[in-house]
PDB file of N, CA and C in Angstrom:
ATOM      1  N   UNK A   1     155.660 -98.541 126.803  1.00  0.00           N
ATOM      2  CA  UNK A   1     155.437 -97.244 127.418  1.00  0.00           C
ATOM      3  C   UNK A   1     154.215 -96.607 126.770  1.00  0.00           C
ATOM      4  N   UNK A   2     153.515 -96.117 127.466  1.00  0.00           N
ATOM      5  CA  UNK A   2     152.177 -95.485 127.349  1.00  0.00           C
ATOM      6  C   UNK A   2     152.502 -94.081 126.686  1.00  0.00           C
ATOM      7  N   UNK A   3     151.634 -93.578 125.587  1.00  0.00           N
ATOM      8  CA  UNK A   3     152.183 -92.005 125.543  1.00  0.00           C
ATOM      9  C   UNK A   3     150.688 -91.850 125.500  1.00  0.00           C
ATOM     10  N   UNK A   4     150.924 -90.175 125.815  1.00  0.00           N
ATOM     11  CA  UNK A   4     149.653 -89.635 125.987  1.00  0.00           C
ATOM     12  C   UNK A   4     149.447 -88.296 124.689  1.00  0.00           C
ATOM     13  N   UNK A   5     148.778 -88.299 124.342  1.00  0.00           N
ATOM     14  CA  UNK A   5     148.120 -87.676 122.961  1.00  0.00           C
ATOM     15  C   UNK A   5     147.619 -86.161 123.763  1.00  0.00           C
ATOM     16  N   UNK A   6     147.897 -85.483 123.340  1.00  0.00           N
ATOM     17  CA  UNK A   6     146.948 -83.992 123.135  1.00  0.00           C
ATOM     18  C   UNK A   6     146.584 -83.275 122.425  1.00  0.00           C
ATOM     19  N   UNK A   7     145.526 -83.269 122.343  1.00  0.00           N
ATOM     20  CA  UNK A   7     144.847 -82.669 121.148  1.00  0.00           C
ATOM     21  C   UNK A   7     144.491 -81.096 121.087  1.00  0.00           C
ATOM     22  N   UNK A   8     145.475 -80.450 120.787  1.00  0.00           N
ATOM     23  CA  UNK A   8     145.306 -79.050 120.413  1.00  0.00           C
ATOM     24  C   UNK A   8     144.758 -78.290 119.489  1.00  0.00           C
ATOM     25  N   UNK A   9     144.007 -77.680 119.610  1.00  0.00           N
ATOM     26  CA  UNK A   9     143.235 -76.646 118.410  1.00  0.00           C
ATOM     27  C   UNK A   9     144.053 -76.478 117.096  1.00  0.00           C
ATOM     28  N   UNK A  10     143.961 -76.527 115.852  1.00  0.00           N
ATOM     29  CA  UNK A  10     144.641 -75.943 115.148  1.00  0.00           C
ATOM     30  C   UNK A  10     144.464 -74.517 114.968  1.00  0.00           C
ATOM     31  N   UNK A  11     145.342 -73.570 115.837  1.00  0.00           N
ATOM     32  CA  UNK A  11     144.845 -72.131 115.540  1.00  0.00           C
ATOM     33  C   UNK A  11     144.848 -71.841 114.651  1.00  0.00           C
ATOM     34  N   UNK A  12     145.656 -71.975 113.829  1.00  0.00           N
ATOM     35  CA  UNK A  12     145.742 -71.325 112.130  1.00  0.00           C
ATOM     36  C   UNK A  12     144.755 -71.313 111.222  1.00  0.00           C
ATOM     37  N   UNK A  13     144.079 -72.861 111.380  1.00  0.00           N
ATOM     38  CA  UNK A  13     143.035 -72.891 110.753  1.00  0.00           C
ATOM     39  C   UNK A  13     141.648 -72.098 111.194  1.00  0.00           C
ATOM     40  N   UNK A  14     141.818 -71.558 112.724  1.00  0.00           N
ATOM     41  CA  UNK A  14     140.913 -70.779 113.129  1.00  0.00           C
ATOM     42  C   UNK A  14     141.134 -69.724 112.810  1.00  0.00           C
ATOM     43  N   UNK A  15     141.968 -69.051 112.706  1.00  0.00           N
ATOM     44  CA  UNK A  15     142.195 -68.067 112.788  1.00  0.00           C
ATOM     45  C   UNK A  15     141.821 -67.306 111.146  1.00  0.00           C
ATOM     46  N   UNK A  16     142.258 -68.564 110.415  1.00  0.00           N
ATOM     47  CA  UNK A  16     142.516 -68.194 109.060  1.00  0.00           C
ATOM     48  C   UNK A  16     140.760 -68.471 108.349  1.00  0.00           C
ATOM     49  N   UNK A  17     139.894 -69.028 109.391  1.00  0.00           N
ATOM     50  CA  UNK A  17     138.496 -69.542 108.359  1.00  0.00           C
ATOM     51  C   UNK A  17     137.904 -68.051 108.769  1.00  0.00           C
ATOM     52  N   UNK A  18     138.250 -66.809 109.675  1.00  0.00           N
ATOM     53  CA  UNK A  18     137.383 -65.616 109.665  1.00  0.00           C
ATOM     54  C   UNK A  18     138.204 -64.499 109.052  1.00  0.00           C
ATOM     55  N   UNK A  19     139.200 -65.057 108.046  1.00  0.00           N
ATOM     56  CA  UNK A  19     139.973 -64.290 107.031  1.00  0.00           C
ATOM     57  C   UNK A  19     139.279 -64.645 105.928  1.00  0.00           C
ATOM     58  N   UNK A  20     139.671 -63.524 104.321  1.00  0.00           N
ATOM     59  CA  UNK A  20     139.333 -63.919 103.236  1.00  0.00           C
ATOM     60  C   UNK A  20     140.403 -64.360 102.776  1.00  0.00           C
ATOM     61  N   UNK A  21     140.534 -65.292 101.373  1.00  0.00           N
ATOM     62  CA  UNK A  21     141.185 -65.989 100.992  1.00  0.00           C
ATOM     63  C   UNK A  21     142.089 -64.852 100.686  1.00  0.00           C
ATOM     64  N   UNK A  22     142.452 -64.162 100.371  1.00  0.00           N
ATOM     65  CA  UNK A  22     143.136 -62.621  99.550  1.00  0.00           C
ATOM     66  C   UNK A  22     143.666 -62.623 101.085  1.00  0.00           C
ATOM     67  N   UNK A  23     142.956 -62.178 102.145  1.00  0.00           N
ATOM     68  CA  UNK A  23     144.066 -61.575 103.195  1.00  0.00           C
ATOM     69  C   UNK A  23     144.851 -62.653 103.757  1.00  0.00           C
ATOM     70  N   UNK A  24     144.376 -64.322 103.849  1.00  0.00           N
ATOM     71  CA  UNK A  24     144.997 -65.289 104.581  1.00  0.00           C
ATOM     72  C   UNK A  24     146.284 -65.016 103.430  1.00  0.00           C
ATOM     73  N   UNK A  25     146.172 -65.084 102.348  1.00  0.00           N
ATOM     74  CA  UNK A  25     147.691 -64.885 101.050  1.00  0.00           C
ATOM     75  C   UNK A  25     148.245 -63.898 101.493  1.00  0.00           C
ATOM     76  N   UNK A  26     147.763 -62.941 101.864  1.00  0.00           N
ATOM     77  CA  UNK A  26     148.112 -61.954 102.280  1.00  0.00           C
ATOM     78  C   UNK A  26     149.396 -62.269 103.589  1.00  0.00           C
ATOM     79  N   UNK A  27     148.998 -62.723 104.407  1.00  0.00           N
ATOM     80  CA  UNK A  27     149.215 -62.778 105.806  1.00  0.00           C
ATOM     81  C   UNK A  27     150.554 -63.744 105.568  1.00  0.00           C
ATOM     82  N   UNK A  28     150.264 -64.809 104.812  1.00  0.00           N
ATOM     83  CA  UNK A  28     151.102 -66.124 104.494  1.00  0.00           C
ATOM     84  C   UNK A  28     152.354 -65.247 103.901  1.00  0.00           C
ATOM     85  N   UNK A  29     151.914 -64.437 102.666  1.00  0.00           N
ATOM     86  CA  UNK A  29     153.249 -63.625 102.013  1.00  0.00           C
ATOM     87  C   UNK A  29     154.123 -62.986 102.928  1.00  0.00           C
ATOM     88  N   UNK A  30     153.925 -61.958 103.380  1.00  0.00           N
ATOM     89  CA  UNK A  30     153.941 -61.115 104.517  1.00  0.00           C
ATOM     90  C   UNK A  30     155.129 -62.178 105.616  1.00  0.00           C
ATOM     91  N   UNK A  31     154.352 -63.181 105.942  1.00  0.00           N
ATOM     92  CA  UNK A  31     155.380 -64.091 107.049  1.00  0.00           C
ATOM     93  C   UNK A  31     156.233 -64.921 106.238  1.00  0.00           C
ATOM     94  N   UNK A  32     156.119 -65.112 104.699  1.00  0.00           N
ATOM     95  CA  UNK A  32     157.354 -65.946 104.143  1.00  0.00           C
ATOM     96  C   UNK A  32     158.070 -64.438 103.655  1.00  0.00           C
ATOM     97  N   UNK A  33     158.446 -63.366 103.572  1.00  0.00           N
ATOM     98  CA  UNK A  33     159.095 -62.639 103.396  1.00  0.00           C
ATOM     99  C   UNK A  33     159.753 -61.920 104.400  1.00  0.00           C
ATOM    100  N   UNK A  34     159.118 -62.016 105.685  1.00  0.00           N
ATOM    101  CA  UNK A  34     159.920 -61.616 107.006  1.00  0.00           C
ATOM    102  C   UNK A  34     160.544 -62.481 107.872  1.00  0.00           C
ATOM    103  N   UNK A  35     160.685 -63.891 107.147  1.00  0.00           N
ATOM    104  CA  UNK A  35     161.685 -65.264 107.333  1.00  0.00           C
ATOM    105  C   UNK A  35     162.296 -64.993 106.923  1.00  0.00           C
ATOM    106  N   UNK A  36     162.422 -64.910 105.370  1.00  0.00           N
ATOM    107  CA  UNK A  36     163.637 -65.221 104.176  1.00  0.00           C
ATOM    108  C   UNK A  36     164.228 -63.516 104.846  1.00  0.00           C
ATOM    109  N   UNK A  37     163.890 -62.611 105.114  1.00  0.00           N
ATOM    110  CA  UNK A  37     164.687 -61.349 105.399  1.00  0.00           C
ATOM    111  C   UNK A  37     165.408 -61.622 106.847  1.00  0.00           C
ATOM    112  N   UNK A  38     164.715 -62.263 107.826  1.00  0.00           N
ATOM    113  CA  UNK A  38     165.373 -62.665 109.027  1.00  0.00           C
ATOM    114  C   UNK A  38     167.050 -63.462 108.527  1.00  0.00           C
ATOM    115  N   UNK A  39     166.657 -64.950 107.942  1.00  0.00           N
ATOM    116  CA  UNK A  39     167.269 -65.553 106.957  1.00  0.00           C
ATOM    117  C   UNK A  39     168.503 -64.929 106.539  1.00  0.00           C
ATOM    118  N   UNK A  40     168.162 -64.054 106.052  1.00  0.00           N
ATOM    119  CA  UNK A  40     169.099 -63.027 105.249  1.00  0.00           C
ATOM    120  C   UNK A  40     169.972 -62.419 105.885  1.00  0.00           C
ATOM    121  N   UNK A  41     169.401 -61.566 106.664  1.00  0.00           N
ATOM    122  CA  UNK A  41     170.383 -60.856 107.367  1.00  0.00           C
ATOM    123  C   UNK A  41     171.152 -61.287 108.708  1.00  0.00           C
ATOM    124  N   UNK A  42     171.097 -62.800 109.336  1.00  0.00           N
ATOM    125  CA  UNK A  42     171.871 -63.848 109.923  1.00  0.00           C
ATOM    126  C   UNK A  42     172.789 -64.307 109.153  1.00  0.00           C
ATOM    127  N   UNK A  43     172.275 -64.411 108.253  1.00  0.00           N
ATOM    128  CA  UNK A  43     173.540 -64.709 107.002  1.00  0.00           C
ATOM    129  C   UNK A  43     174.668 -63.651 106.784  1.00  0.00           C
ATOM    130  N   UNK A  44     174.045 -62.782 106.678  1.00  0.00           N
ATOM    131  CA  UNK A  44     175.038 -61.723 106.053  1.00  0.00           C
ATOM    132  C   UNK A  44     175.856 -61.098 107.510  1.00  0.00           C
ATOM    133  N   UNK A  45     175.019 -61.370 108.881  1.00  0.00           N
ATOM    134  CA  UNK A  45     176.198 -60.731 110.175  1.00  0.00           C
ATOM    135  C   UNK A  45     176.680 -62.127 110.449  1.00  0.00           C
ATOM    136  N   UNK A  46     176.550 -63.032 110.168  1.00  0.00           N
ATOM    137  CA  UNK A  46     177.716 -64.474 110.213  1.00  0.00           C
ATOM    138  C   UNK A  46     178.908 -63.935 109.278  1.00  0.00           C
ATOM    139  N   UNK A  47     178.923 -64.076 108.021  1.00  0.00           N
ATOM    140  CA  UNK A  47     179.704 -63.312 107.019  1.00  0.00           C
ATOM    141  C   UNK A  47     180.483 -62.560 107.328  1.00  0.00           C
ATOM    142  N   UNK A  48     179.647 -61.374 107.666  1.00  0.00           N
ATOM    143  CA  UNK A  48     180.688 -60.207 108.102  1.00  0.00           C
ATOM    144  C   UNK A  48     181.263 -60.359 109.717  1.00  0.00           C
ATOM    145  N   UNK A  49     181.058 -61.015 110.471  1.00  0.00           N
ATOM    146  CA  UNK A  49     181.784 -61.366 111.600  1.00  0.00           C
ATOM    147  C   UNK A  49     183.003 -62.001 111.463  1.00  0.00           C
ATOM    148  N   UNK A  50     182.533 -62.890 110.703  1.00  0.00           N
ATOM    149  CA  UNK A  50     184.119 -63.988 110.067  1.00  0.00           C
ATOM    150  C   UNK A  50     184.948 -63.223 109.343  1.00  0.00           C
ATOM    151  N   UNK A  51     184.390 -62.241 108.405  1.00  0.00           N
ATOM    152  CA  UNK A  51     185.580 -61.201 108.072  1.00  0.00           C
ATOM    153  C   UNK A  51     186.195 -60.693 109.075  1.00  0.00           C
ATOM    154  N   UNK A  52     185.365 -59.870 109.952  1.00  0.00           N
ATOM    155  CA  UNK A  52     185.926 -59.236 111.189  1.00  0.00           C
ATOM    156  C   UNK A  52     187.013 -60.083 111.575  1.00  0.00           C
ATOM    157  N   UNK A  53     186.644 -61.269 112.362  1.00  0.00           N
ATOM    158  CA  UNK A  53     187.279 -61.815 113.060  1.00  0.00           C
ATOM    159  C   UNK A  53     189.077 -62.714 112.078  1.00  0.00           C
ATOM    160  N   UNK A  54     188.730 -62.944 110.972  1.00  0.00           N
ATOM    161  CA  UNK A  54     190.082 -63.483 110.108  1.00  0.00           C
ATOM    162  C   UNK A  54     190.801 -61.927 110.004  1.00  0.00           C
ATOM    163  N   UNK A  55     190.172 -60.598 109.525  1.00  0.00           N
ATOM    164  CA  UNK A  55     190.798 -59.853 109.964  1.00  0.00           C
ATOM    165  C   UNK A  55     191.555 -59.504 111.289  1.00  0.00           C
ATOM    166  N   UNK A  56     191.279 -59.392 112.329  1.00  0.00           N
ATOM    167  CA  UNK A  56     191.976 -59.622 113.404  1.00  0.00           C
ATOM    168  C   UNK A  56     193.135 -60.423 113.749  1.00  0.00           C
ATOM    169  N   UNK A  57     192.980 -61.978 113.522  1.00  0.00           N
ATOM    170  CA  UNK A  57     193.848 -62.470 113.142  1.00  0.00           C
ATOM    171  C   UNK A  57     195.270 -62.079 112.838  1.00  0.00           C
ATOM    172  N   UNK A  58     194.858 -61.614 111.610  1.00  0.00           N
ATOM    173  CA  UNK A  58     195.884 -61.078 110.539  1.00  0.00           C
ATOM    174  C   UNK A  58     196.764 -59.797 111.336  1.00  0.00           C
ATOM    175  N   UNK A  59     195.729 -58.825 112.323  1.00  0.00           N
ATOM    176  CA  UNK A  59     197.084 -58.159 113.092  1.00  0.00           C
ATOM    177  C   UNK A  59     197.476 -58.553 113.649  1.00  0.00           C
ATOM    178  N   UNK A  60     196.991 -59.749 114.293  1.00  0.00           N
ATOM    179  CA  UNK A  60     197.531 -60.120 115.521  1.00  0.00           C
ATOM    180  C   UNK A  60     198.949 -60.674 115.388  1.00  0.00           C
TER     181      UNK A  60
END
C-alpha cells in the first residue's frame, strides 16, 4: 500500500524564529502551566464526583 506524505509547515518554529528567546520561554512556561492547571483541576472534579456519587449510594 502506497502512503502519501504531507509536508506541513512547522508553525511553531515559525512562529517562534520572530520571538525572542526570553518571550518563546516565556510563551512555553505560560502553556506548560495552563496544562498542568487544566490537569489539575480534571483531577480534582473526577475526585469530587466519585465522592458525590459513593455518597449517594450510601442514602440510597
Amino acid at each position: 500500500a502506497a502512503t502519501v506524505k504531507v509536508l506541513l509547515p512547522n508553525f511553531r518554529a515559525i512562529f517562534a524564529s520572530f520571538r525572542t528567546d526570553e518571550e518563546e520561554r516565556s510563551y512555553r512556561n505560560s502553556a506548560i502551566l495552563k496544562f498542568a492547571g487544566f490537569v489539575t483541576m480534571c483531577a480534582v472534579m473526577s475526585i469530587i464526583a466519585t465522592k458525590h456519587k459513593l455518597r449517594l449510594k450510601q442514602l440510597a
